[in-house]
Protein backbone atom coordinates (compact mmCIF):
# COMPACT_ATOMS: atom_id res chain seq x y z
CA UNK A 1 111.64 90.68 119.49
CA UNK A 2 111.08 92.61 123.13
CA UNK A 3 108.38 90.88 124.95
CA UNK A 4 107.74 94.48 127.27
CA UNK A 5 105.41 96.80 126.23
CA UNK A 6 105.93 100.20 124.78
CA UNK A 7 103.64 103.09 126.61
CA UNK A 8 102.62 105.39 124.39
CA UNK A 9 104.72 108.51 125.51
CA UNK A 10 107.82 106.06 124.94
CA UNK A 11 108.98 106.86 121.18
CA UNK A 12 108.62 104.08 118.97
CA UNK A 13 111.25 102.99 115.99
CA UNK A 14 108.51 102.93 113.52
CA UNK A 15 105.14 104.86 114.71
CA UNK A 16 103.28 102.54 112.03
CA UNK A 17 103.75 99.61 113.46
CA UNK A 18 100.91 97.98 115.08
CA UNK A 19 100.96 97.27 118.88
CA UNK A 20 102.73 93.70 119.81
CA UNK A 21 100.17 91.11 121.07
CA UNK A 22 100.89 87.82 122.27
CA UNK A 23 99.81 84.79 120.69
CA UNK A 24 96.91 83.06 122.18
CA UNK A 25 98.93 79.96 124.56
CA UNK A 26 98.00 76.41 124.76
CA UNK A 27 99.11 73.87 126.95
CA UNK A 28 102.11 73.05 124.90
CA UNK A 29 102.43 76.72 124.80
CA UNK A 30 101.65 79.57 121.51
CA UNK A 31 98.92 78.45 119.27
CA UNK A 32 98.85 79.32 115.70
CA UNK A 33 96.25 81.83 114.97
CA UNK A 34 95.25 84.25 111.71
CA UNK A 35 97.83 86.81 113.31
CA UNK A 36 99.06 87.89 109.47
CA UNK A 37 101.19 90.83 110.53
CA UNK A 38 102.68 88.97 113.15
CA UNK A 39 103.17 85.40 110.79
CA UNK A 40 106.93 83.74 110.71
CA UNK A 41 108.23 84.45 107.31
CA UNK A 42 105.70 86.42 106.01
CA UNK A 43 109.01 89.53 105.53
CA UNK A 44 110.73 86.52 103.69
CA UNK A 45 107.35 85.91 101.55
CA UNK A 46 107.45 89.53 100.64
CA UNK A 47 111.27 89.72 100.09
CA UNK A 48 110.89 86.95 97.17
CA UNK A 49 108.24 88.47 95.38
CA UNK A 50 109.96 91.35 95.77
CA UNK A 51 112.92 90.12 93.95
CA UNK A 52 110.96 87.97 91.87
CA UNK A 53 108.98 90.68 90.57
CA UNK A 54 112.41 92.74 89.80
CA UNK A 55 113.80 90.20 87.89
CA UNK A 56 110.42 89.62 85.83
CA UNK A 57 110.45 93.67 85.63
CA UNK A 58 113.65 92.94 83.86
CA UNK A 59 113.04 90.38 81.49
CA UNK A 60 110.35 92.50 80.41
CA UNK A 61 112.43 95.33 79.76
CA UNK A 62 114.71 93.05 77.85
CA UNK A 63 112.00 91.98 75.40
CA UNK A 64 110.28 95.10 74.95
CA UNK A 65 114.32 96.23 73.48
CA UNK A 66 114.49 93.01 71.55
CA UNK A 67 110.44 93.50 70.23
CA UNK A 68 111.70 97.35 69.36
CA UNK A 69 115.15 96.46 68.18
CA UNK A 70 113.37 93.47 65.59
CA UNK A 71 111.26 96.39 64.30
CA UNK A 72 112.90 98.92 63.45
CA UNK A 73 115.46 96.23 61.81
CA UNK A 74 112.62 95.28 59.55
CA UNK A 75 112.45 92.02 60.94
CA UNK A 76 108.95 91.78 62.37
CA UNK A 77 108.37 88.12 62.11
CA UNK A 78 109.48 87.39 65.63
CA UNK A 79 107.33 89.92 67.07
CA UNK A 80 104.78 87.30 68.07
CA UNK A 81 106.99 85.01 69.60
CA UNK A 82 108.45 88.56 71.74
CA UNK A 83 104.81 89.45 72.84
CA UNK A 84 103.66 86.33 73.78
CA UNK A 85 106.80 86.00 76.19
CA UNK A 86 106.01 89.48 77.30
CA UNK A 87 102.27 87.97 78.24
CA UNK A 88 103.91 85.22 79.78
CA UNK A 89 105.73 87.45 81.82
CA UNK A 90 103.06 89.45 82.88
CA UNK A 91 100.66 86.62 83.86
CA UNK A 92 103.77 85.51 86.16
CA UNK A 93 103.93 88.21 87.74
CA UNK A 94 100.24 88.37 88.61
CA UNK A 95 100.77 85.09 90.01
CA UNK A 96 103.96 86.06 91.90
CA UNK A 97 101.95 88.56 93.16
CA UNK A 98 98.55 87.27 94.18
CA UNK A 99 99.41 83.61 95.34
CA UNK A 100 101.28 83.80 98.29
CA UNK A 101 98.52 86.39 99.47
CA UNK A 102 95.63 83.90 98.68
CA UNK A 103 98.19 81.04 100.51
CA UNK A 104 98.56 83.00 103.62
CA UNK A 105 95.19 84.13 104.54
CA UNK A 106 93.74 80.37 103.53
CA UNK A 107 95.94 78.86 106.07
């Protein structure tokens, strides 16, 4: 990370990003503060619900071929068991999704 600043005619890499600020500094030097785009490991947060939510995305896909596949077989009797793994699967990814949010913006 570059500790100058960037004027504004100089071009940028990514025109979106927001401008660098420093943390506020203690006597033991930075302090921790609610800086959320600037947190440590909040791209490695995102990365694993990312991939998290790909691999649920998945799974999902797998059961709604099993669900359609027990169907049309005439075999309907595990069709419950299918969608309430589906559910599961979707409340999972809710959670994937929201908690880390929630866990970041409490601390």
């Amino acid at each position: 990370m570059t500790t100058h600043s960037v004027s504004p005619d100089e071009p940028r890499a990514n025109p979106d990003d927001p401008p660098v600020v420093r943390p506020p500094q203690g006597p033991e030097g930075p302090r921790p503060g609610p800086h959320l785009l600037g947190l440590e490991g909040r791209i490695a947060i995102v990365q694993g619900q990312v991939f998290l939510l790909a691999v649920i995305l998945i799974a999902q896909i797998w059961l709604i071929t099993d669900a359609l596949y027990e169907l049309f077989s005439g075999r309907p009797e595990r069709l419950g068991w299918l969608a309430l793994a589906s559910g599961l699967g979707f409340a999972l990814a809710l959670l994937v999704f929201f908690w880390p949010q929630r866990s970041i913006k409490g601390s």
